[in-house]
C-alpha atoms as a PDB file:
ATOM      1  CA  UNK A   1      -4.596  -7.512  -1.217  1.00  0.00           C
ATOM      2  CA  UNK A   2      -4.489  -9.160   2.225  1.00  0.00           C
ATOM      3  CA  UNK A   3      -1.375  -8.787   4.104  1.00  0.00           C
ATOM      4  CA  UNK A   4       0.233 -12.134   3.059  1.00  0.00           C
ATOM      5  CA  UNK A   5       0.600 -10.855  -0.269  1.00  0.00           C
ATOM      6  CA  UNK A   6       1.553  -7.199   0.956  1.00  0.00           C
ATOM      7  CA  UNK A   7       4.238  -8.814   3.275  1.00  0.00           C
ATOM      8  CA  UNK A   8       5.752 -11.051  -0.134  1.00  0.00           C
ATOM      9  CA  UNK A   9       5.341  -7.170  -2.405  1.00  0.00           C
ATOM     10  CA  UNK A  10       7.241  -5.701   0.856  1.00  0.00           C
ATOM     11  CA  UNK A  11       9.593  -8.341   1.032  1.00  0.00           C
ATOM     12  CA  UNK A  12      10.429  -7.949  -2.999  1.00  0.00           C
ATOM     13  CA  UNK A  13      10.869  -4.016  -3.053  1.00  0.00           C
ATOM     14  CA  UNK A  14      13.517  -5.062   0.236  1.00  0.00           C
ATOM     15  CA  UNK A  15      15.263  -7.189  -1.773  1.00  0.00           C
ATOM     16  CA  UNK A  16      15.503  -4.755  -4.388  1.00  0.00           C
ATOM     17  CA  UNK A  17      16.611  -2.065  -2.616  1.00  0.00           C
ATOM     18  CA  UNK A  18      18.333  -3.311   0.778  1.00  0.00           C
ATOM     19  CA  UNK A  19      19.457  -6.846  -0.792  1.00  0.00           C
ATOM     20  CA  UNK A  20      19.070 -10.037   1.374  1.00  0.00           C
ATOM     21  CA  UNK A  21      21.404  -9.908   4.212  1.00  0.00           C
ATOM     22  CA  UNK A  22      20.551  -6.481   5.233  1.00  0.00           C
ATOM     23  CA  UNK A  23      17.077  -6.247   5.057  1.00  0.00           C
ATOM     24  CA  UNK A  24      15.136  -6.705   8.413  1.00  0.00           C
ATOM     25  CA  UNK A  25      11.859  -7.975   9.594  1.00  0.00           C
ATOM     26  CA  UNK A  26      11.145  -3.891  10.365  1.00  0.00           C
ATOM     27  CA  UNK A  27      11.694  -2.879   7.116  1.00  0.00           C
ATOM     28  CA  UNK A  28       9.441  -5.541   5.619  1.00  0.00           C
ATOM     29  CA  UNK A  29       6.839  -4.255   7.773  1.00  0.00           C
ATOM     30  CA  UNK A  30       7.626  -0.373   6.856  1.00  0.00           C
ATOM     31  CA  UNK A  31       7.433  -1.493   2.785  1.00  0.00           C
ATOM     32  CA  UNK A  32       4.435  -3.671   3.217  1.00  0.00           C
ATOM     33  CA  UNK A  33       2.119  -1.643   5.780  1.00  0.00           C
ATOM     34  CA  UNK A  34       1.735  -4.629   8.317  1.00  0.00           C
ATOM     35  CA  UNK A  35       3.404  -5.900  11.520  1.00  0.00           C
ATOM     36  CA  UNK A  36       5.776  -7.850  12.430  1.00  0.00           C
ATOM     37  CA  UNK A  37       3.253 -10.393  14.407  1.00  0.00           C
ATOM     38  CA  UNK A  38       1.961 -11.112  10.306  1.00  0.00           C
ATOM     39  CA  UNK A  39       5.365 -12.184   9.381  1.00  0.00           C
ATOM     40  CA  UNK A  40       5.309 -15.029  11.785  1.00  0.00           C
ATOM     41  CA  UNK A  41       1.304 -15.808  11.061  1.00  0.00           C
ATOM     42  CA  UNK A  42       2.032 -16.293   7.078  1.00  0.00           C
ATOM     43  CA  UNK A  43       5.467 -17.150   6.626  1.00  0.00           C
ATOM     44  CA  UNK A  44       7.159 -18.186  10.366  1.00  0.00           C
ATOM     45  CA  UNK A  45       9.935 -16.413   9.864  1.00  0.00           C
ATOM     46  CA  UNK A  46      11.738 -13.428   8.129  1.00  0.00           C
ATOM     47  CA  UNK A  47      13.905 -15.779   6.797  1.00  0.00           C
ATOM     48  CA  UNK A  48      11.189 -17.840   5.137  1.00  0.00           C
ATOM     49  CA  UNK A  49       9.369 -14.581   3.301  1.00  0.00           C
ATOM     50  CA  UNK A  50      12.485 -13.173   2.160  1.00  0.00           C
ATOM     51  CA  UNK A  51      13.163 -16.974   0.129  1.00  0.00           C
ATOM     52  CA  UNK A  52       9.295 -16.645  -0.670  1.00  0.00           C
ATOM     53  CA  UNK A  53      10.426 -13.023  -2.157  1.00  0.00           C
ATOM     54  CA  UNK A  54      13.123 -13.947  -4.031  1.00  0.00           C
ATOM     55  CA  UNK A  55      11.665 -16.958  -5.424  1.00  0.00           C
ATOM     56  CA  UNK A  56       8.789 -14.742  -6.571  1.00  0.00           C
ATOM     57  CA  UNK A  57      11.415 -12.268  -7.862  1.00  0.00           C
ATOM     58  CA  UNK A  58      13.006 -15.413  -9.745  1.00  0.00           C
ATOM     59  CA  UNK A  59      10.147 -16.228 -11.409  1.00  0.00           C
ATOM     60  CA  UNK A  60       9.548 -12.680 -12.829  1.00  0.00           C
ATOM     61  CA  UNK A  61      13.387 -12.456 -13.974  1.00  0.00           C
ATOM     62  CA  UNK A  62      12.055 -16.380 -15.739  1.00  0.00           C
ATOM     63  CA  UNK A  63       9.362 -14.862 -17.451  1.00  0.00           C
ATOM     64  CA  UNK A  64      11.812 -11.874 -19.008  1.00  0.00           C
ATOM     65  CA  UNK A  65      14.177 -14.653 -19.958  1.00  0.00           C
ATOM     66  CA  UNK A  66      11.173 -17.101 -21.008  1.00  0.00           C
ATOM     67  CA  UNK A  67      10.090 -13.850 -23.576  1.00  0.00           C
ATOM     68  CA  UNK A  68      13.402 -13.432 -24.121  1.00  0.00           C
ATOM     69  CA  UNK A  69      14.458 -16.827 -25.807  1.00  0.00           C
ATOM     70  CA  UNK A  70      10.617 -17.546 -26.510  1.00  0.00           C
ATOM     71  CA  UNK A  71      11.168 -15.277 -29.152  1.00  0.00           C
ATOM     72  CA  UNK A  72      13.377 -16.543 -31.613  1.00  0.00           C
ATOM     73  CA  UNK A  73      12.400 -19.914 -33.708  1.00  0.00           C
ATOM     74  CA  UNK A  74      14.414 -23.084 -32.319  1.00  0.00           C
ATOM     75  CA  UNK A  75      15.311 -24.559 -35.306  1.00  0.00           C
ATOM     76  CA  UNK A  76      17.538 -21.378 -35.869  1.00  0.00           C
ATOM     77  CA  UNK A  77      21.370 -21.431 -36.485  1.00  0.00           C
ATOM     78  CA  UNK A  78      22.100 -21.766 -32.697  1.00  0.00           C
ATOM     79  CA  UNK A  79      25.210 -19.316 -32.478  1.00  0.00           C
ATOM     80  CA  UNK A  80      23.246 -16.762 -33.536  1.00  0.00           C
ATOM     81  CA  UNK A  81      20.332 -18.033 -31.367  1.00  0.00           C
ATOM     82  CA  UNK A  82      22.101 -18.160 -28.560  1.00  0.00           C
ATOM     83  CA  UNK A  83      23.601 -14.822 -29.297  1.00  0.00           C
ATOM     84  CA  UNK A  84      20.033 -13.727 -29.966  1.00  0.00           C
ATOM     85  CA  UNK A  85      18.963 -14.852 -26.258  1.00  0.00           C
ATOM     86  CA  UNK A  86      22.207 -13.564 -24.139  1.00  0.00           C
ATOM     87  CA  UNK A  87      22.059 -10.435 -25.641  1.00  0.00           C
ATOM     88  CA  UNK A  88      18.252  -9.887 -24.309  1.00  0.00           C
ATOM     89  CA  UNK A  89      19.060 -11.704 -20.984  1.00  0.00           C
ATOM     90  CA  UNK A  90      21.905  -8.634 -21.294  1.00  0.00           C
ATOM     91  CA  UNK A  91      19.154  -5.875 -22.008  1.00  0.00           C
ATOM     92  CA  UNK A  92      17.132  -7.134 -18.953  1.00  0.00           C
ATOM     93  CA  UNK A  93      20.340  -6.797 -16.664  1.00  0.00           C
ATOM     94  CA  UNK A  94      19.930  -3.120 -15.460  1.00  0.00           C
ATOM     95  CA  UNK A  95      15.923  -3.961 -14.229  1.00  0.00           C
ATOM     96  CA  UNK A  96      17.396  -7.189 -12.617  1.00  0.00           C
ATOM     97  CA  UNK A  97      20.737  -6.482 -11.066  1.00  0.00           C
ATOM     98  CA  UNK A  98      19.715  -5.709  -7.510  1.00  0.00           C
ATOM     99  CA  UNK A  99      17.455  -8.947  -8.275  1.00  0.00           C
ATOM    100  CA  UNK A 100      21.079 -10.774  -9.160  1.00  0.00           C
ATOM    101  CA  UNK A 101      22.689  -9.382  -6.048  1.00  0.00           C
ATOM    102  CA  UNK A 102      20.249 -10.671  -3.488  1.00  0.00           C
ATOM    103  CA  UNK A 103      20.223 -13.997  -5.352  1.00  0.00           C
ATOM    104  CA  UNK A 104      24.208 -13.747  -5.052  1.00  0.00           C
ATOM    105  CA  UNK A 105      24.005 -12.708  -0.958  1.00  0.00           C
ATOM    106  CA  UNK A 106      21.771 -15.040  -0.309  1.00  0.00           C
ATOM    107  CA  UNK A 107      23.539 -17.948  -1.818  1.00  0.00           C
ATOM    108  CA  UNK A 108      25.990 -17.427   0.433  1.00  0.00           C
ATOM    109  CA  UNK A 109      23.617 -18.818   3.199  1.00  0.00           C
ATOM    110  CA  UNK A 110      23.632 -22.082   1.860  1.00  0.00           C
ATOM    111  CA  UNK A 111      25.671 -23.950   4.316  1.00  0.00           C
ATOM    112  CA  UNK A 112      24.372 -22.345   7.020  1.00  0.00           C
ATOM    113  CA  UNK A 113      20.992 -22.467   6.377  1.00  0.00           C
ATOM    114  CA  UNK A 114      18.688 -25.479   5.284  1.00  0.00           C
ATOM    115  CA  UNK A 115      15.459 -23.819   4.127  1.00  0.00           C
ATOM    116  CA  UNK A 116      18.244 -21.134   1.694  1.00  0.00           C
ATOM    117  CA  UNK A 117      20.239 -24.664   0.268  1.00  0.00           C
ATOM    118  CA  UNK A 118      16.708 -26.018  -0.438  1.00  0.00           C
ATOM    119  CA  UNK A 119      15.603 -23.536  -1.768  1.00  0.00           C
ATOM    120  CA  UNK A 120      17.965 -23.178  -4.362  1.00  0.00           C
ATOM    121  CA  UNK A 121      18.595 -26.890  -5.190  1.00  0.00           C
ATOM    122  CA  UNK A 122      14.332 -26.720  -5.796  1.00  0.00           C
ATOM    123  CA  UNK A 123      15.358 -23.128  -8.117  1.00  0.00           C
ATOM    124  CA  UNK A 124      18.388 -24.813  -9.850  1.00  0.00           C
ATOM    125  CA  UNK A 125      16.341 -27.770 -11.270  1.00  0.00           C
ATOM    126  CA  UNK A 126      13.371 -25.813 -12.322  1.00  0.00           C
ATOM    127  CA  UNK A 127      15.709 -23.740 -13.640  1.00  0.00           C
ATOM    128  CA  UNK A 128      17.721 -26.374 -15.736  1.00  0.00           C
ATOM    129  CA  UNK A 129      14.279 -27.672 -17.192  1.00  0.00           C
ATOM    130  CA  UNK A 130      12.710 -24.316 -17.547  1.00  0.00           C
ATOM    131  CA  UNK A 131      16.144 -23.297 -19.981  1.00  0.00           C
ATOM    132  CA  UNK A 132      15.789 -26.221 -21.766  1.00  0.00           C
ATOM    133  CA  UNK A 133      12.275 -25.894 -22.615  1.00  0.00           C
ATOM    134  CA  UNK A 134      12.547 -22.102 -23.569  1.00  0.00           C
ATOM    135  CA  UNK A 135      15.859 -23.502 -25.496  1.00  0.00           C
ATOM    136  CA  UNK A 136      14.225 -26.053 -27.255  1.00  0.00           C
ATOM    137  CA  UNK A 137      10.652 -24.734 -28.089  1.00  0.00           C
ATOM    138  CA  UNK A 138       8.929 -27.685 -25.979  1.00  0.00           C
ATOM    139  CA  UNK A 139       5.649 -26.450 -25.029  1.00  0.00           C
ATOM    140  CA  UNK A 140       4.915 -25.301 -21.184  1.00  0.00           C
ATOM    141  CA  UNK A 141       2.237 -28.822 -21.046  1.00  0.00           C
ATOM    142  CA  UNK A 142       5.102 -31.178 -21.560  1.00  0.00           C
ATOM    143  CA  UNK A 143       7.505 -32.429 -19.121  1.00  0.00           C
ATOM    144  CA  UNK A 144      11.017 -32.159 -20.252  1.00  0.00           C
ATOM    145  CA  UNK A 145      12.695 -35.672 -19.683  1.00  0.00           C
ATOM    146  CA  UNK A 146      15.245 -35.940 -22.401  1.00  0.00           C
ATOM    147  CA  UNK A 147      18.346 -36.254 -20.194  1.00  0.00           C
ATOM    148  CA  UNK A 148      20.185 -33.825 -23.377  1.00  0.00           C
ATOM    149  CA  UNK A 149      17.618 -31.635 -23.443  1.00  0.00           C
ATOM    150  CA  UNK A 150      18.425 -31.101 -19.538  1.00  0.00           C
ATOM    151  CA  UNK A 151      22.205 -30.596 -19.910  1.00  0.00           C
ATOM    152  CA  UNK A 152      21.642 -28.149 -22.185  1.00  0.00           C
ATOM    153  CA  UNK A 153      19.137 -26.446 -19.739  1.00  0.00           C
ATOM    154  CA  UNK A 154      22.067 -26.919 -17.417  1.00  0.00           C
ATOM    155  CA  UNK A 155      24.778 -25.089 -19.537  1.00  0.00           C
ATOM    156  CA  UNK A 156      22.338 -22.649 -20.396  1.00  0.00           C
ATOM    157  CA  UNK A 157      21.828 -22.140 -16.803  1.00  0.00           C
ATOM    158  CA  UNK A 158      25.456 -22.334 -15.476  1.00  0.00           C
ATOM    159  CA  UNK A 159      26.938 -19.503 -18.488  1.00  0.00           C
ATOM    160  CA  UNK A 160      23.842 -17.877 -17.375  1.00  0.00           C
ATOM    161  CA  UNK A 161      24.597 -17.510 -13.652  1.00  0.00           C
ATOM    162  CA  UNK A 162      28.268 -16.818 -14.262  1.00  0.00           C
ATOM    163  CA  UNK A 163      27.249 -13.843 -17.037  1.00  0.00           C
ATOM    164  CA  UNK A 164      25.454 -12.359 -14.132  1.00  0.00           C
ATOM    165  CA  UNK A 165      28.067 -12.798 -11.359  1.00  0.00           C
ATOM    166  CA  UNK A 166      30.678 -11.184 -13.825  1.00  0.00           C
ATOM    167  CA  UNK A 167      28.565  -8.159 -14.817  1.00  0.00           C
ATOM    168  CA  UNK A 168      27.934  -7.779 -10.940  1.00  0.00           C
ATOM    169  CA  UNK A 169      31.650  -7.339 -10.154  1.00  0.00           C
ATOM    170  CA  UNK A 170      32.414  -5.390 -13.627  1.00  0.00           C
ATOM    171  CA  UNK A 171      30.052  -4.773 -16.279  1.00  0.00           C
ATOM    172  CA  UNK A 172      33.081  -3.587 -18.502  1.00  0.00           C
ATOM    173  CA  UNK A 173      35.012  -6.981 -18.130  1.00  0.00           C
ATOM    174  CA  UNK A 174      31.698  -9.277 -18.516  1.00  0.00           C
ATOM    175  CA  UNK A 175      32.084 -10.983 -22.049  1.00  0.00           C
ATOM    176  CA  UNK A 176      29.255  -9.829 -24.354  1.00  0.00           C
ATOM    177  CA  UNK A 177      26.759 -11.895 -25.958  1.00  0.00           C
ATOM    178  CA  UNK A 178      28.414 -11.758 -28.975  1.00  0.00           C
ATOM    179  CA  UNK A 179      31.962 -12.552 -27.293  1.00  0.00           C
ATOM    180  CA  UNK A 180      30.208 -15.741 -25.354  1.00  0.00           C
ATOM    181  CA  UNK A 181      28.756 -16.924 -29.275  1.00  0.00           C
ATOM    182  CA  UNK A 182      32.224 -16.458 -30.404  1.00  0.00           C
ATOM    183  CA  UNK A 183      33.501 -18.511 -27.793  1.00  0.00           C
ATOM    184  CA  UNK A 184      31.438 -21.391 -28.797  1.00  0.00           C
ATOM    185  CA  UNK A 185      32.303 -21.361 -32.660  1.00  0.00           C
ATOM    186  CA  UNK A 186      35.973 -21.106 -31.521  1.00  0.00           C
ATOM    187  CA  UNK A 187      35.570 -24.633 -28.817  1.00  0.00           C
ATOM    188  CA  UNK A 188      33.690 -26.184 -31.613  1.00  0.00           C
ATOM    189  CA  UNK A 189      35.782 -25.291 -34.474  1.00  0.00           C
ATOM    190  CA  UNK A 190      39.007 -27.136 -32.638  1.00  0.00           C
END
């Protein structure tokens, strides 16, 4: 591995274990065996590999969730499908919550910083697409388009992002899968 990839593999076990806001350009360097001179070489700045980190940590929380809801056959009853899929987004919480609170931290950086508020907005639509595609079985060589198929990616997305946010502040409060499938059949039932 050259050091650009040993700085992003530094940068990720940071995020994991310091979260965004508190981890430095020196502790990079300590988790990644380089110096500090290779942060500005590959990425420019600490700020830039730590997004580069936690979009690389994103995409390896999308590929649990893409196993996750890749699993179970679309046409299925979809309260128990979705109930099927938030309960293994649930399972994958513990190996993914300091994952969720870096995401969280970092968020918090949008006003104040264009590259973060980029960043995300670029996240939040591959996001909505990516749900919707995992959602509706649509093969990774086709372009989702359907404007319906993306608001469901987008409510997928948005229950998604508040399940986590909840079971950040208090696992015990957070609404299981099965509550959240209840919930539906009880909005769509009235």
């Amino acid at each position: 591995m050259g050091h650009r990839e040993d700085l992003l593999d530094g940068a990720k076990r940071c995020l994991y274990e310091k979260g965004y806001a508190r981890t430095t350009a020196r502790d990079i360097v300590a988790a990644s065996g380089t110096n500090l001179a290779s942060i500005g070489y590959h990425y420019g700045s600490k700020e830039n590999l730590l997004n580069a980190a936690l979009m690389s940590a994103t995409e390896d929380f999308g590929e649990a969730v893409g196993a996750a809801v890749g699993d179970g056959p679309p046409e299925a009853d979809p309260y128990e499908r979705f109930e099927a899929v938030f309960t293994r987004v649930l399972e994958q919480y513990a190996t993914y919550r300091p994952l969720w609170s870096a995401t969280f931290e970092s968020v918090s950086q949008v006003d104040h910083a264009d590259a973060v508020r980029e960043f995300f907005a670029t996240v939040q639509g591959m996001a909505h697409r990516e749900m919707s595609r995992l959602w509706f079985g649509t093969p990774d060589d086709v372009e989702v388009t359907d404007p319906a198929h993306v608001q469901v990616g987008q409510l997928l997305q948005a229950v998604l992002i508040g399940l986590m946010g909840q079971m950040l502040i208090d696992p015990t409060q957070a609404p299981t899968a099965k509550d959240l499938s209840a919930a539906l059949r009880t909005m769509t039932a009235r």
